[in-house]
N, C-alpha and C. Protein backbone atom coordinates (compact mmCIF):
# COMPACT_ATOMS: atom_id res chain seq x y z
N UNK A 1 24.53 -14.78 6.73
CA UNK A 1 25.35 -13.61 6.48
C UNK A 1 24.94 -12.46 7.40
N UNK A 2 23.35 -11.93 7.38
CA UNK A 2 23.19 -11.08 8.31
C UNK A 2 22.88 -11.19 9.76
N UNK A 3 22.82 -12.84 10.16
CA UNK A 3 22.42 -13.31 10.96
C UNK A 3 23.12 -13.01 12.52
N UNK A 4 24.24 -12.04 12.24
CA UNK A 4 25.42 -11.71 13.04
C UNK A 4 25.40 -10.80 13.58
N UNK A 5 24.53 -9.37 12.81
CA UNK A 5 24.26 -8.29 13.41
C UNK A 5 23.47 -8.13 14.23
N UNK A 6 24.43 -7.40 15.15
CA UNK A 6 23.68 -6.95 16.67
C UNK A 6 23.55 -5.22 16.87
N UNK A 7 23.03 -5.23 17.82
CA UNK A 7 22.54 -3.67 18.11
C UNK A 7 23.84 -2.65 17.65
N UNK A 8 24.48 -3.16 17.77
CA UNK A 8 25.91 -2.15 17.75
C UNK A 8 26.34 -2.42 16.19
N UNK A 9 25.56 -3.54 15.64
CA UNK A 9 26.08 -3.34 13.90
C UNK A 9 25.29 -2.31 13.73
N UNK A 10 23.75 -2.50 13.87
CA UNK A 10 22.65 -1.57 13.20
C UNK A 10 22.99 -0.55 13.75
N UNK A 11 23.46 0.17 14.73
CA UNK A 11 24.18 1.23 15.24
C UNK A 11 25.19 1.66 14.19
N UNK A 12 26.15 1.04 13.93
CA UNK A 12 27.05 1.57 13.17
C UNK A 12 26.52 1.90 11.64
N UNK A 13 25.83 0.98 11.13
CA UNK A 13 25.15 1.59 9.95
C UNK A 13 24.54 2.32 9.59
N UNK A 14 23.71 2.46 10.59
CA UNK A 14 22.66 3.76 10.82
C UNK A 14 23.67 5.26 10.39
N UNK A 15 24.61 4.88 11.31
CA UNK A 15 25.20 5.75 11.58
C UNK A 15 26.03 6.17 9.63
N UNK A 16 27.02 5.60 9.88
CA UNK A 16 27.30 5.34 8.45
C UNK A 16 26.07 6.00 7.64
N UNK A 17 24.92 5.64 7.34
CA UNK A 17 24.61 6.25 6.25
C UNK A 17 23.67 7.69 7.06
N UNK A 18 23.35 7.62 7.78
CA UNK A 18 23.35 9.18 8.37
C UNK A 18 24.58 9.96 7.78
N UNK A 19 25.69 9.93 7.63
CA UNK A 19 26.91 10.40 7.26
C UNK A 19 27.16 10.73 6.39
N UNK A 20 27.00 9.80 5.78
CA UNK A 20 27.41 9.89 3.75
C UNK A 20 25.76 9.85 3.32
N UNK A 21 24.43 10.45 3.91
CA UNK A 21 23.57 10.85 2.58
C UNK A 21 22.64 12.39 3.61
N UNK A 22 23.38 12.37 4.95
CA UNK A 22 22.95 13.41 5.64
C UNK A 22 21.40 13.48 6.35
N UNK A 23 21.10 14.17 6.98
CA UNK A 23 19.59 14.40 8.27
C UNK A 23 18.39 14.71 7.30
N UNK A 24 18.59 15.68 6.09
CA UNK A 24 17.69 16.08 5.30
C UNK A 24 17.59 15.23 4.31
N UNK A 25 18.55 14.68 3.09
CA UNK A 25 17.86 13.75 2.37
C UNK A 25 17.28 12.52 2.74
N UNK A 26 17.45 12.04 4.14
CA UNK A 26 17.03 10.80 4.77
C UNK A 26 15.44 11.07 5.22
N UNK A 27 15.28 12.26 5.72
CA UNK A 27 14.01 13.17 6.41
C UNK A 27 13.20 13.23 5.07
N UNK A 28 13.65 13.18 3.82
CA UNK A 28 13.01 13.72 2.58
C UNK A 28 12.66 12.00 2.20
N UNK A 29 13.18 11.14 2.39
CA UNK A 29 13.01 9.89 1.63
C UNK A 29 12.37 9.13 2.42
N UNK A 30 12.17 9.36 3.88
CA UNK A 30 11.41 8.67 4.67
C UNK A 30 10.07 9.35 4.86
N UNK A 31 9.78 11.02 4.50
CA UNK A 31 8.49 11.22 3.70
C UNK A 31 7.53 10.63 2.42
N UNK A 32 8.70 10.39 1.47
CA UNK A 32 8.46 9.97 0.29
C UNK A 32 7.83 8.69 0.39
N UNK A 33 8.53 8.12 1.33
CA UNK A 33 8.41 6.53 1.77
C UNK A 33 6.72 6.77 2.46
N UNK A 34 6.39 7.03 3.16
CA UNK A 34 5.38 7.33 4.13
C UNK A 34 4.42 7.53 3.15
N UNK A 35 4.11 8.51 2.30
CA UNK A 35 3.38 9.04 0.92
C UNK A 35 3.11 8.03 0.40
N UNK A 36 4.57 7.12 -0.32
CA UNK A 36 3.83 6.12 -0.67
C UNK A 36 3.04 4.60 -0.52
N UNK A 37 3.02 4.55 0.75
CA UNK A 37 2.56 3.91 1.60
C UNK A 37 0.97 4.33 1.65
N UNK A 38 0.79 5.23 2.09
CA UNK A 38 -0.51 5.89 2.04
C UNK A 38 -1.11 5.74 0.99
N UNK A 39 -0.47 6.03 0.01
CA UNK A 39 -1.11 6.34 -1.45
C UNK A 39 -1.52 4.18 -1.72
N UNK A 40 -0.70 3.82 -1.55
CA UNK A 40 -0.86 2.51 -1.80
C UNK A 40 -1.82 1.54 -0.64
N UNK A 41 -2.41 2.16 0.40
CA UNK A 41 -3.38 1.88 1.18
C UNK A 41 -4.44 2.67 0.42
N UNK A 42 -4.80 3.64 0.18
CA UNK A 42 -5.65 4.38 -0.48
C UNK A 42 -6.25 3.47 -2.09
N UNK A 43 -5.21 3.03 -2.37
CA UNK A 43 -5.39 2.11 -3.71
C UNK A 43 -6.15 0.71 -3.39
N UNK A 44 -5.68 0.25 -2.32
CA UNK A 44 -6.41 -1.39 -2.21
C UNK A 44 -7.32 -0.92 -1.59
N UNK A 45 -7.74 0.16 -0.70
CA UNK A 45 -8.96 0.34 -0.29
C UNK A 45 -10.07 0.80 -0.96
N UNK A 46 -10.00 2.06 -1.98
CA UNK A 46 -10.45 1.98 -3.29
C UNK A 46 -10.80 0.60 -4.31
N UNK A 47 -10.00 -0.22 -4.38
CA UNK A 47 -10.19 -1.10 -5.32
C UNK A 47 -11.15 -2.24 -4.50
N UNK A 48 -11.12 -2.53 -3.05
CA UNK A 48 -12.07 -3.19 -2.30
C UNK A 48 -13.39 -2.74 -2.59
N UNK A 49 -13.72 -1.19 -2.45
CA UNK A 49 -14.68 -0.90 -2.43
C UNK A 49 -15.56 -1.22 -3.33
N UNK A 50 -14.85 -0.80 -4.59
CA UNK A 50 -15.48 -1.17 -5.70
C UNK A 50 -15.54 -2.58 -5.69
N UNK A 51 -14.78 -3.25 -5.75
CA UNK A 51 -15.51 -4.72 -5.85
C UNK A 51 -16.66 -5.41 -4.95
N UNK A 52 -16.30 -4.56 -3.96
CA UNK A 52 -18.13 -4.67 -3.34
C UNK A 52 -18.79 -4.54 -3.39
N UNK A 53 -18.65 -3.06 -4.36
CA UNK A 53 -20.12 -2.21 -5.30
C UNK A 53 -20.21 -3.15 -6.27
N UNK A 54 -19.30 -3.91 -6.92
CA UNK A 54 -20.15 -4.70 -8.01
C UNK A 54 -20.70 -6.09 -8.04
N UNK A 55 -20.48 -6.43 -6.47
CA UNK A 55 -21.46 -7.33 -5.79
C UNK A 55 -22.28 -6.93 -5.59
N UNK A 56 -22.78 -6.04 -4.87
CA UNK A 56 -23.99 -5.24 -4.64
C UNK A 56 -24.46 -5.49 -5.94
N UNK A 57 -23.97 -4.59 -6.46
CA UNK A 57 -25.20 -4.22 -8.06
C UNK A 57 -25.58 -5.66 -8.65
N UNK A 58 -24.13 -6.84 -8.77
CA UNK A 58 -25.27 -7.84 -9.22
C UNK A 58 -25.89 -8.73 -8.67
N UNK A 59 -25.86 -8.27 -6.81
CA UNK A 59 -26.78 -9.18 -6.55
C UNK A 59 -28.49 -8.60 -6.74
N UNK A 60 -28.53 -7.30 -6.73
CA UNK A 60 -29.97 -6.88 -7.08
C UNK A 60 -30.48 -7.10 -8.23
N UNK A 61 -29.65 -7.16 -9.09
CA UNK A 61 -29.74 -7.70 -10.53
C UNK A 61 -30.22 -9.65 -10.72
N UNK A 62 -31.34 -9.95 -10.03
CA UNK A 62 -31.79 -11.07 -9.80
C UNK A 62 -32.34 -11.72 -10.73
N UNK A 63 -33.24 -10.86 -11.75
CA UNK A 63 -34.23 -11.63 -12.32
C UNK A 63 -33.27 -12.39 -13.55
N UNK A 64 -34.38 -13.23 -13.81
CA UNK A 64 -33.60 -13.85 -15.23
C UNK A 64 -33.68 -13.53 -16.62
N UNK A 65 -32.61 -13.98 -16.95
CA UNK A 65 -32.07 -13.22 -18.90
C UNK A 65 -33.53 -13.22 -19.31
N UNK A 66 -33.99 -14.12 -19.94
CA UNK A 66 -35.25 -14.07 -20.41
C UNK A 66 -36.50 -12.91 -20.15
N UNK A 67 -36.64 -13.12 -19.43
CA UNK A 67 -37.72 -12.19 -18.72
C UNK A 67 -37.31 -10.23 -19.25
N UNK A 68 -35.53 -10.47 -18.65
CA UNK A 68 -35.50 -8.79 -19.20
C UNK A 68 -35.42 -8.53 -20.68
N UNK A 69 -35.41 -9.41 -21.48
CA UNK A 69 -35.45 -9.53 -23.04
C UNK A 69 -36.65 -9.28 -23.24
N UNK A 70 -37.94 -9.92 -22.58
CA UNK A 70 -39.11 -10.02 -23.44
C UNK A 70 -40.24 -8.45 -22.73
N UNK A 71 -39.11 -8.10 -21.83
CA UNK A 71 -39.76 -6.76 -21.41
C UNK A 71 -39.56 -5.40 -21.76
């Protein structure tokens, strides 16, 4: 179905909705878009981190059950 469009379709559509939603709400939604992009890199990079911190912590956490019970 879309396999047809050529430079001059995506041209015309572009165009088309440049038209009917205008320069500013497009400028406003392709911020929004960008934001949340960021925000959602900010999230898996956050959530990496931490799961590395809690490798860290239990790999120092070595000794065995026993031992920290009877101490």
């Amino acid at each position: 179905m879309l396999n047809n469009i050529g430079p001059m379709g995506l041209l015309l559509i572009a165009v088309v909705v440049l038209v009917l939603f205008g320069r500013g709400k497009i400028s406003n939604l392709m911020g929004e878009v960008g934001k949340g992009i960021t925000a959602f890199k900010k999230g898996v990079n956050d959530s990496e981190k931490e799961i590395e911190e809690e490798k860290v912590s239990k790999a120092r956490d070595v000794s065995p059950e026993e031992t920290k019970d009877k101490v």
